[in-house]
Protein backbone atom coordinates (compact mmCIF):
# COMPACT_ATOMS: atom_id res chain seq x y z
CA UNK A 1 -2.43 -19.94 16.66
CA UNK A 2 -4.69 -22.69 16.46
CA UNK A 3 -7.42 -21.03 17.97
CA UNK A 4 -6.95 -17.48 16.02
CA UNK A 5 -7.27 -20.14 12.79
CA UNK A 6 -10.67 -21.35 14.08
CA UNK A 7 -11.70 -18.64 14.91
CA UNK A 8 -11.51 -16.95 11.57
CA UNK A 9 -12.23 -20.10 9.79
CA UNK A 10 -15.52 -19.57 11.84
CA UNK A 11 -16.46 -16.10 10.60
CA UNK A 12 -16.55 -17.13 7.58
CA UNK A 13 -12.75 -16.38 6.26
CA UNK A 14 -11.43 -18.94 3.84
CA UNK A 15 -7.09 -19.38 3.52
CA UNK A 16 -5.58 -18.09 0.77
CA UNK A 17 -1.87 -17.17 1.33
CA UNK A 18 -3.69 -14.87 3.77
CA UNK A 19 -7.24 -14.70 5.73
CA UNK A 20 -9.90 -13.35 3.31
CA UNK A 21 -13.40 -13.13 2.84
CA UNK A 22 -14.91 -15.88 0.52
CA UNK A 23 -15.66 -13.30 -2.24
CA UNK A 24 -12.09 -11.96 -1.99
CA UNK A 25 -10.60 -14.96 -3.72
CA UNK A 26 -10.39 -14.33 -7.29
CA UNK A 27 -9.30 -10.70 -6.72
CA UNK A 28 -6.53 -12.08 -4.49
CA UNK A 29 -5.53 -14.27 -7.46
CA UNK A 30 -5.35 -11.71 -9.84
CA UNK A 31 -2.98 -9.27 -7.34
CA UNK A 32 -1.19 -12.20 -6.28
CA UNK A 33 0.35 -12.93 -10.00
CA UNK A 34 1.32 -9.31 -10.13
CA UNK A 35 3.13 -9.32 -6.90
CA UNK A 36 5.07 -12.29 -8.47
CA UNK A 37 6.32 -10.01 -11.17
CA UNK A 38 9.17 -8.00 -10.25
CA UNK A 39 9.47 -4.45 -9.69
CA UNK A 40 10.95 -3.62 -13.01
CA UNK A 41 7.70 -4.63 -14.51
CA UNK A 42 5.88 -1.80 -13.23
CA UNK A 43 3.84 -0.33 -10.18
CA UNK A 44 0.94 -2.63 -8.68
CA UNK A 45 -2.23 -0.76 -10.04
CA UNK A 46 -5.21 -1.40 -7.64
CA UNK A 47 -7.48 1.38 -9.13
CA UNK A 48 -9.84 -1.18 -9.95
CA UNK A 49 -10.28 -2.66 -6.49
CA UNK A 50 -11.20 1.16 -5.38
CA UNK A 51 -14.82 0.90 -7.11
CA UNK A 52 -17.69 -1.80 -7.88
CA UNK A 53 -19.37 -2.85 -10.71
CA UNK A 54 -22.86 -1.34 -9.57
CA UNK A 55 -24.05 1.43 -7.40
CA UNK A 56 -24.98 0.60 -4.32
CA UNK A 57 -28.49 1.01 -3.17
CA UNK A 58 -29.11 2.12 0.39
CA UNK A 59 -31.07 -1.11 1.21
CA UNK A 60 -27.62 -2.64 -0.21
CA UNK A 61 -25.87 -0.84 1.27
CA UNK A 62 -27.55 -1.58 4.71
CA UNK A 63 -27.46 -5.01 4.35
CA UNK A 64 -23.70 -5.60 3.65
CA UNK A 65 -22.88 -2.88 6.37
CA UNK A 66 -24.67 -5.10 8.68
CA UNK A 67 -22.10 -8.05 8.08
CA UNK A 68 -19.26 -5.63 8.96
CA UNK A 69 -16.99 -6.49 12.19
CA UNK A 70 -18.10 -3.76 13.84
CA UNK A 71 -21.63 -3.96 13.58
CA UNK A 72 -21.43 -8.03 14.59
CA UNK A 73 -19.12 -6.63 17.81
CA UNK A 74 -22.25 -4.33 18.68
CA UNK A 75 -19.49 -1.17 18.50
CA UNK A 76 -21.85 0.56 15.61
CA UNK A 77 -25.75 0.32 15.73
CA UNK A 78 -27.48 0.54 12.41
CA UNK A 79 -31.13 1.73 11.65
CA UNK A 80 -33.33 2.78 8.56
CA UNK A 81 -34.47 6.17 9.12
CA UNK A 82 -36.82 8.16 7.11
CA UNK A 83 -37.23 11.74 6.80
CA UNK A 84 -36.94 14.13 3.93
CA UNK A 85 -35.40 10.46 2.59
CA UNK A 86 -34.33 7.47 3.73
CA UNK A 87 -30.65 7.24 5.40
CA UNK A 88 -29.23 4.73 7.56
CA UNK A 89 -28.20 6.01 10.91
CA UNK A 90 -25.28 4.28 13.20
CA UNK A 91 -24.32 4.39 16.38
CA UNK A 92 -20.87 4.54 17.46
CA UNK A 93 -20.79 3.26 20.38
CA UNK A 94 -17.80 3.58 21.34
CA UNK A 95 -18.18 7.18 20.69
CA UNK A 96 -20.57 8.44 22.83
CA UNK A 97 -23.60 6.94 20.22
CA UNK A 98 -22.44 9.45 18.05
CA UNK A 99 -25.04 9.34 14.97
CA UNK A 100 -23.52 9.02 11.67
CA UNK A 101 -25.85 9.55 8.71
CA UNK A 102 -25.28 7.82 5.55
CA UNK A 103 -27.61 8.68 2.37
CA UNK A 104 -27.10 7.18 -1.39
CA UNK A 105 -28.07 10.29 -3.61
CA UNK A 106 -26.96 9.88 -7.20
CA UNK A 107 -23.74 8.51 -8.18
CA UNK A 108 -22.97 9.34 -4.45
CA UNK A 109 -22.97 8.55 -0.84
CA UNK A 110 -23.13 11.19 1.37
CA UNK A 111 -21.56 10.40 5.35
CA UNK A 112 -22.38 12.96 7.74
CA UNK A 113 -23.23 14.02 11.45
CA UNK A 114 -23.73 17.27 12.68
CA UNK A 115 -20.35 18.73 14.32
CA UNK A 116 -22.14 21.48 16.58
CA UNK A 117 -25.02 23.62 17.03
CA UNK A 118 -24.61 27.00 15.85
CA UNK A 119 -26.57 28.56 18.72
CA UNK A 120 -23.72 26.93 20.59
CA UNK A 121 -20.79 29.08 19.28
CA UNK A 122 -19.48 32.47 21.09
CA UNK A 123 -18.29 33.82 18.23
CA UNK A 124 -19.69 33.22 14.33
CA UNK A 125 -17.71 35.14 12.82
CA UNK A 126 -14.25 34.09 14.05
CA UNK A 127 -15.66 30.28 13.88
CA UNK A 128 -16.36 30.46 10.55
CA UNK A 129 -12.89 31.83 9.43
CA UNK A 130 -11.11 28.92 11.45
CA UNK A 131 -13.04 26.37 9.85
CA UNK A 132 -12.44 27.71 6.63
CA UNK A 133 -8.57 27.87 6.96
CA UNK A 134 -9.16 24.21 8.60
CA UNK A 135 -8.91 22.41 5.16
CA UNK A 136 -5.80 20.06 6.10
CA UNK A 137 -7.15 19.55 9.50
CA UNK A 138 -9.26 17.10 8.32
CA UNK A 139 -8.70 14.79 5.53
CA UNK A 140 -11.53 13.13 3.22
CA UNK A 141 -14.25 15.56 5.42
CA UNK A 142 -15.99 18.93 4.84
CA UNK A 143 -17.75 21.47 6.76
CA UNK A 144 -20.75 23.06 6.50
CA UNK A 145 -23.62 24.93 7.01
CA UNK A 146 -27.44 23.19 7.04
CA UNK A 147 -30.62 24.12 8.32
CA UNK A 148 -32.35 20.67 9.80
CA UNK A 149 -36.21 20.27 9.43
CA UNK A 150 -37.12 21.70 12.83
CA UNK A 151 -35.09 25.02 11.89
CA UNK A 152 -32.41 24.36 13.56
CA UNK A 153 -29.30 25.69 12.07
CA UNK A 154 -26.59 23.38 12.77
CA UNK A 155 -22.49 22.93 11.52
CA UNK A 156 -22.40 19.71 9.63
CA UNK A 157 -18.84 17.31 8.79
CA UNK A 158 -19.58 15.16 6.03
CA UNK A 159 -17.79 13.18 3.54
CA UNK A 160 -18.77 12.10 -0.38
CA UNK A 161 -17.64 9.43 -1.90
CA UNK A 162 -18.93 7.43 -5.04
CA UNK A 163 -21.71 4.87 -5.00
CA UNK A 164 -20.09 2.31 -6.70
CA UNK A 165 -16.92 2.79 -4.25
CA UNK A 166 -16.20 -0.81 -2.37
CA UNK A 167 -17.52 -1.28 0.91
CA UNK A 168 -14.06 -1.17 2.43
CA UNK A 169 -13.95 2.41 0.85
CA UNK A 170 -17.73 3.14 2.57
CA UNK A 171 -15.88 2.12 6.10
CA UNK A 172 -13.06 3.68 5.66
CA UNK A 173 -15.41 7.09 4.92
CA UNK A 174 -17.20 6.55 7.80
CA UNK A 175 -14.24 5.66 10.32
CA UNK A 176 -12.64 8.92 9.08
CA UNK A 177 -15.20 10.98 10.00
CA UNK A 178 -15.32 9.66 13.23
CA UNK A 179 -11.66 10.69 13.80
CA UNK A 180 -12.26 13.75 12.28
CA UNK A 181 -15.23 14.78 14.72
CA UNK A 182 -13.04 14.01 17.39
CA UNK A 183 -10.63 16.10 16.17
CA UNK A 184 -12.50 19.30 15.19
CA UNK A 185 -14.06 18.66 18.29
CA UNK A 186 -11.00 19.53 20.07
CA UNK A 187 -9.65 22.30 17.56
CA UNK A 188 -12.81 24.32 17.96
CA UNK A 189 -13.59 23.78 21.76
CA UNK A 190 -12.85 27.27 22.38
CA UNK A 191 -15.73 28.43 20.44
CA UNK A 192 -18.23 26.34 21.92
CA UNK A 193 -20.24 27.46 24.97
């Protein structure tokens, strides 16, 4: 136990009825007194822990995304990239180095990877009716059509969420999708040469 305590006491988690960031203290304060109201009083509302104050920024965005767990662990690799615009690009390691894409356009942020080539299906047609009827498949992710810069025309799963969602939010986005890839992955393997 002690050395679980020092250990987050050394990245940078401070003791608070329970192991939070530094930043994390005054909104733990404010949902601790209404967990000390009873149940009668009402439903814990957390609606405004779901969103920031400011949109983020991708240079932000990058920057706080590198202090995540999972970059620090090496499991996710960040990068700038620029090409029509500037995204950041990670690595999921643990995945295979599957490239995630994240762009900030708007009052948005856009997660994506590309699912499959479309040059590598057997049969369009019949794909493209199973994905469509693959809605529930596949929560908080999408699939479509894009044509990348080189012509390529390639099946795309993405996700949208806003930009001022918190970065716990922005994670949980990206994790998702990951899961979801794996998943559609396996659904659609029969369609894939």
């Amino acid at each position: 136990m002690k050395k679980m305590r020092a250990g987050l006491a050394e990245a940078g988690y401070v003791k608070h009825e329970a192991w939070v960031l530094p930043e994390h203290r005054e909104t733990l304060k404010r949902i601790e007194k209404q967990l000390r109201q009873p149940f009668q009083a009402g439903p814990l509302k957390l609606e405004e822990y779901m969103s920031t104050a400011e949109h983020w920024t991708l240079d932000r965005l990058y920057g706080a995304l590198q202090a995540t767990d999972e970059v620090t662990r090496g499991e996710t690799i960040l990068t700038l990239t620029q090409g029509s615009e500037q995204t950041i690009r990670l690595e999921m390691t643990e995945y295979g180095n599957l490239p995630i894409h994240i762009a900030v356009v708007g009052d948005q942020i856009i997660v994506d990877t590309v699912l499959v080539d479309a040059d590598s299906i057997t049969d369009v047609v019949k794909f493209n009716e199973a994905v469509l009827r693959s809605r529930e498949l596949f929560p908080l992710s999408s699939i479509g059509i894009e044509s990348m810069p080189n012509g390529q025309t390639v099946y795309n799963m993405f996700g949208a969420l806003s930009a001022t969602s918190t970065l716990s939010n922005v994670t949980t986005e990206i994790s998702t999708l990951v899961d979801n890839v794996q998943r559609a992955a396996e659904a659609f393997d029969p369609f894939f040469k």
